[in-house]
C-alpha atoms as a PDB file:
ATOM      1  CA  UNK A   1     -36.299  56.807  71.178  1.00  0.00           C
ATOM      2  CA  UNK A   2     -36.255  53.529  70.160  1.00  0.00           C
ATOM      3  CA  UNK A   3     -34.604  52.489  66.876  1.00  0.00           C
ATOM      4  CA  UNK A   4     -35.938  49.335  64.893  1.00  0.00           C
ATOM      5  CA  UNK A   5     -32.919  47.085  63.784  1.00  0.00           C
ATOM      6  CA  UNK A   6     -32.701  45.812  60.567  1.00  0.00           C
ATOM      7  CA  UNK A   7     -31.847  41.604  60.271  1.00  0.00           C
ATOM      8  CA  UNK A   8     -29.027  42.104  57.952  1.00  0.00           C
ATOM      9  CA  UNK A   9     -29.632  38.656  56.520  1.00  0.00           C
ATOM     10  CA  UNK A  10     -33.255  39.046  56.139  1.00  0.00           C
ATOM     11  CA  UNK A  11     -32.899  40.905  52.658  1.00  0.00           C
ATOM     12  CA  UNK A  12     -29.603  39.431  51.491  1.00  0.00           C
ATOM     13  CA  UNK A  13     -30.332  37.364  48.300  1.00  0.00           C
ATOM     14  CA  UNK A  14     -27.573  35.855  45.759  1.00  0.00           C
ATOM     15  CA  UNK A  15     -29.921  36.513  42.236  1.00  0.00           C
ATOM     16  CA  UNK A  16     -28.564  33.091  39.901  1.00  0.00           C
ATOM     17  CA  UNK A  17     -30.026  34.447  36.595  1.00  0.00           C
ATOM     18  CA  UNK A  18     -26.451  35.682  35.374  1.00  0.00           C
ATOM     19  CA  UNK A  19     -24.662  32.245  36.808  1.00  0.00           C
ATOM     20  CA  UNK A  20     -27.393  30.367  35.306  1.00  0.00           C
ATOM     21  CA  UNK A  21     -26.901  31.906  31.672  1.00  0.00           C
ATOM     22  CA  UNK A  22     -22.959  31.985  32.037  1.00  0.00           C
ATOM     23  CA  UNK A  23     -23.836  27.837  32.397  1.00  0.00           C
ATOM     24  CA  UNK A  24     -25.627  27.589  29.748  1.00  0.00           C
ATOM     25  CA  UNK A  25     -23.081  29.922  27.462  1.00  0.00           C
ATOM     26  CA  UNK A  26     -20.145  27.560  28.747  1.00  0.00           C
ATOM     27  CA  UNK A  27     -22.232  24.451  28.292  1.00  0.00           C
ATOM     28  CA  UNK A  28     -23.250  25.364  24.554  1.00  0.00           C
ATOM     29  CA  UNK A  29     -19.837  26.292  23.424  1.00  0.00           C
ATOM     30  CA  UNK A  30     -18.248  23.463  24.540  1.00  0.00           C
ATOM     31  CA  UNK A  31     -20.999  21.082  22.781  1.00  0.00           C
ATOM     32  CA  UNK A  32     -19.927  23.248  19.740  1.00  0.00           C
ATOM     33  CA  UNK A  33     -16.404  22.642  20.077  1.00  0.00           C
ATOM     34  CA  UNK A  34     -16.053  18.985  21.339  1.00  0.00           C
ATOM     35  CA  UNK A  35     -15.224  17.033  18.421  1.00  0.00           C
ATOM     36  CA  UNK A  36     -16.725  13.146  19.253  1.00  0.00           C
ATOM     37  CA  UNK A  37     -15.002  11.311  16.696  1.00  0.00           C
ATOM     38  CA  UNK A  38     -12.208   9.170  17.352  1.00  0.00           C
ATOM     39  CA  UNK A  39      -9.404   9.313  14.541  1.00  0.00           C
ATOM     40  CA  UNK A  40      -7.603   6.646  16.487  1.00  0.00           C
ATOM     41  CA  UNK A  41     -10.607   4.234  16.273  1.00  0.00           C
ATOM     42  CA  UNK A  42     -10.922   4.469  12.371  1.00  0.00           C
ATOM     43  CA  UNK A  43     -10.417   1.651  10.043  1.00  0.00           C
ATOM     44  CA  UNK A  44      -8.866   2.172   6.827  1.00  0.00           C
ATOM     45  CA  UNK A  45      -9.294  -0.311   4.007  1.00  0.00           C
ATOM     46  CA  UNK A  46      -6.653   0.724   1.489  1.00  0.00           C
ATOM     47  CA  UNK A  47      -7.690   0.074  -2.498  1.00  0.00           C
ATOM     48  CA  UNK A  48      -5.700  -2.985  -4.071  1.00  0.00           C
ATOM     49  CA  UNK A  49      -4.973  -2.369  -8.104  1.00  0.00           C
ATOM     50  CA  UNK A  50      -6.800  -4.653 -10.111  1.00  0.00           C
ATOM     51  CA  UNK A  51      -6.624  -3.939 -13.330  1.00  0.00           C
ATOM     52  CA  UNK A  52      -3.526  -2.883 -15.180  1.00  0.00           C
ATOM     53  CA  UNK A  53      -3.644   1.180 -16.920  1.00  0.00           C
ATOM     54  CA  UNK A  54      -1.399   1.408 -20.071  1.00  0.00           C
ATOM     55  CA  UNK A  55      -0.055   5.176 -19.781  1.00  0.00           C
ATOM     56  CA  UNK A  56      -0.407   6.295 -23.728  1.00  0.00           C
ATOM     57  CA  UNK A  57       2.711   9.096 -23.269  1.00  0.00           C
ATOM     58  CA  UNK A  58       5.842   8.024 -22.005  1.00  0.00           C
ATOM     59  CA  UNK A  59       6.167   8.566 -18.489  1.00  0.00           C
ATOM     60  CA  UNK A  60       8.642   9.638 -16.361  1.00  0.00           C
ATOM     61  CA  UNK A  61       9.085   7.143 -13.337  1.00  0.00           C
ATOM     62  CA  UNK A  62      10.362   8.068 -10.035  1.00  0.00           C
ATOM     63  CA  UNK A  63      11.762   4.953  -7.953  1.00  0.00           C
ATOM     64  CA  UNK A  64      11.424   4.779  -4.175  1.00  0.00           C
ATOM     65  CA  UNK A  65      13.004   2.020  -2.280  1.00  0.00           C
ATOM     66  CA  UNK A  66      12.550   0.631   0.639  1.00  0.00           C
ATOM     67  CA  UNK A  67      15.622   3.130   2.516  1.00  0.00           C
ATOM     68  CA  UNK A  68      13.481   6.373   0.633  1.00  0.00           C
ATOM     69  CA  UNK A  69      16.274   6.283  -2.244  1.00  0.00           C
ATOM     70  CA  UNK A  70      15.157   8.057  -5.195  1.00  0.00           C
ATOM     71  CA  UNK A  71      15.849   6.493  -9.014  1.00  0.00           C
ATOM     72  CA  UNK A  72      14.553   7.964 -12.305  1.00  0.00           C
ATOM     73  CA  UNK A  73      13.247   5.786 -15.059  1.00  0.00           C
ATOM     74  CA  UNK A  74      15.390   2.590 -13.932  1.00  0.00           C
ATOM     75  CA  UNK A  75      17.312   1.441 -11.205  1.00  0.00           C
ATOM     76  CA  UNK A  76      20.809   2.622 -12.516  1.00  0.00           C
ATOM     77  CA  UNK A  77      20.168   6.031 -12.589  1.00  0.00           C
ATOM     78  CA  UNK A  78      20.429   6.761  -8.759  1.00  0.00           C
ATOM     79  CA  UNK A  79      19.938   9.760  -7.247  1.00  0.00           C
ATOM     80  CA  UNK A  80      23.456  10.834  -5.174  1.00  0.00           C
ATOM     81  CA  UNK A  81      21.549  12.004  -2.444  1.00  0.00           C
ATOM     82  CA  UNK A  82      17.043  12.251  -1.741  1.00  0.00           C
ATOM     83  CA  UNK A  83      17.157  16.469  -0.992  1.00  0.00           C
ATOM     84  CA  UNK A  84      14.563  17.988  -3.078  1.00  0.00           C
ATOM     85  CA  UNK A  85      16.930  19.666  -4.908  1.00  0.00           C
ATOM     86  CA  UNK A  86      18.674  16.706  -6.342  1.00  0.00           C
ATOM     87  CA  UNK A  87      15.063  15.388  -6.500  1.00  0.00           C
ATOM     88  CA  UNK A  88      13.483  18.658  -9.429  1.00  0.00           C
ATOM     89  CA  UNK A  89      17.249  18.481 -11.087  1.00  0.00           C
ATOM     90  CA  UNK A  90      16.817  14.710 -12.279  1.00  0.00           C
ATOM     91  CA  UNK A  91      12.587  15.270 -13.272  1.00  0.00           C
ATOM     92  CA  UNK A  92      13.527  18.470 -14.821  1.00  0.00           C
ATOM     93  CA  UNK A  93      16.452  16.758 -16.860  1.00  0.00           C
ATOM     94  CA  UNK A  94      13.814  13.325 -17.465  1.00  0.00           C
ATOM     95  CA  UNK A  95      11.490  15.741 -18.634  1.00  0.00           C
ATOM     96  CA  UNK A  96      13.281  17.497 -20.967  1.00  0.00           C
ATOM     97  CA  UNK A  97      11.132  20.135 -23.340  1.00  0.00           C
ATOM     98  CA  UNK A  98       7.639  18.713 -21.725  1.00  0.00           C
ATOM     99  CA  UNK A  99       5.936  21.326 -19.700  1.00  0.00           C
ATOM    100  CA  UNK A 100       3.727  18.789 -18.506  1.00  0.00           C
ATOM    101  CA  UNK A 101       4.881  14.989 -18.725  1.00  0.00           C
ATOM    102  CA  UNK A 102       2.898  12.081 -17.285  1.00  0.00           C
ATOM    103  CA  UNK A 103       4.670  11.031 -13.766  1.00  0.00           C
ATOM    104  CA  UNK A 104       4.527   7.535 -12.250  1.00  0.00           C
ATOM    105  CA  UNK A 105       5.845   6.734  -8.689  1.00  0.00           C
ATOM    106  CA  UNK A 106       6.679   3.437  -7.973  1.00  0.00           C
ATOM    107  CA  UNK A 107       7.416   3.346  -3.878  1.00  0.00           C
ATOM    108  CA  UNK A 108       8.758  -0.147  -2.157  1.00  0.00           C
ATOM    109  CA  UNK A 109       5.910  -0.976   0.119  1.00  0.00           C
ATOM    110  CA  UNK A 110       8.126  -0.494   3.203  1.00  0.00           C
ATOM    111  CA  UNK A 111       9.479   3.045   1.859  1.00  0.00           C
ATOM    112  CA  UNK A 112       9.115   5.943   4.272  1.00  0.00           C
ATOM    113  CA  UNK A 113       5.837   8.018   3.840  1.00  0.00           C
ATOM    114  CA  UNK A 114       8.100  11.011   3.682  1.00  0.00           C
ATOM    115  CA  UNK A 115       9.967   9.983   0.844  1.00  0.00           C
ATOM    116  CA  UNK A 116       6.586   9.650  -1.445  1.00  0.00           C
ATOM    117  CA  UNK A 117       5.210  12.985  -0.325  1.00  0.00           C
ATOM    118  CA  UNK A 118       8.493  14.679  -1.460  1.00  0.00           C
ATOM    119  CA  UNK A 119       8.279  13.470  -4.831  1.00  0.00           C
ATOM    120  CA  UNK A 120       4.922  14.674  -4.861  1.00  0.00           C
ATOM    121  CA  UNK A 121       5.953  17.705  -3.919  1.00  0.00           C
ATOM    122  CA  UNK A 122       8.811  17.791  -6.190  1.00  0.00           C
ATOM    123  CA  UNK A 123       6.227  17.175  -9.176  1.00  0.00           C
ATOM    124  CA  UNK A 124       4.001  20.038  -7.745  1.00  0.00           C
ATOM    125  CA  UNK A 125       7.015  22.426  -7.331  1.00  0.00           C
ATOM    126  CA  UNK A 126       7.969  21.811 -11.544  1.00  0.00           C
ATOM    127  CA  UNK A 127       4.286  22.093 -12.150  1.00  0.00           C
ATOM    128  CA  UNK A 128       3.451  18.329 -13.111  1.00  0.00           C
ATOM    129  CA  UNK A 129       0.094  17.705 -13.045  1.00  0.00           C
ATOM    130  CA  UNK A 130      -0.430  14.026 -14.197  1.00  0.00           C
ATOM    131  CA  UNK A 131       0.387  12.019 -11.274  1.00  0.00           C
ATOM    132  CA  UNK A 132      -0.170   8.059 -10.875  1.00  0.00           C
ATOM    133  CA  UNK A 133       0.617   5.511  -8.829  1.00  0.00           C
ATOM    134  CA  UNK A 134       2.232   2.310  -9.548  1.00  0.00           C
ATOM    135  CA  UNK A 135       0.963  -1.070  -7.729  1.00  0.00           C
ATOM    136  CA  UNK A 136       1.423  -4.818  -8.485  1.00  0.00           C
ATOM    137  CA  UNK A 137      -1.821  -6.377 -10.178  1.00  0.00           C
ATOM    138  CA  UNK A 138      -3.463  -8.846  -7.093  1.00  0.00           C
ATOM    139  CA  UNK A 139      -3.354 -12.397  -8.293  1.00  0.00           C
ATOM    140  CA  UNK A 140      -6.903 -14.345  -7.229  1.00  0.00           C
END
């Protein structure tokens, strides 16, 4: 008898439809989740203050020097120390009976970023809505 041998390689085929479409899969979801923009290549102008607001109420001011030292209304009340504690005690005593008083931070222009975003978050905390910003009028 004589027996007819199969070429093993003659029918081996590799089909590439499901490593074609895991490709394409990969390839779409990484377009998806690339961002493209460069945060460190943006260019911030910052406003300047121009024109001076008058504040009808009286409003409570929170100092911030350069060192992220923390006065109320005028440099000789200082704060002992800048926690956030100390920070709602002294705006809760400024405020007195107002729920809601008008609050102004004046930061050095050197003060630490830090040290503005905790007053801000001291205001939030006490529920202080009316929030401005103090700058110096540009001279032209």
């Amino acid at each position: 008898m004589k027996f007819k041998r199969h070429n093993s390689n003659d029918n081996f085929r590799v089909n590439l439809t499901p490593l074609i479409d895991t490709v394409f899969i990969l390839l779409i979801f990484f377009m998806m989740t690339t961002t493209f923009n460069r945060e460190t290549k943006l260019k911030i102008n910052l406003p300047e203050a121009k024109n001076e607001s008058s504040v009808e109420q009286q409003s409570i001011r929170i100092i911030i020097d350069e060192n992220g030292e923390y006065a109320i209304n005028d440099f000789k009340h200082v704060l002992i120390d800048s926690k956030l504690d100390t920070l709602k005690q002294a705006l809760k005593q400024a405020a007195g009976k107002e729920s809601d008083p008008p609050l102004l931070i004046s930061a050095d222009k050197d003060a630490p970023h830090h040290a503005v975003i905790k007053a801000m978050e001291a205001a939030r905390d006490l529920g202080f809505m009316k929030l401005g910003f103090e700058a110096q009028k540009v001279n032209k």
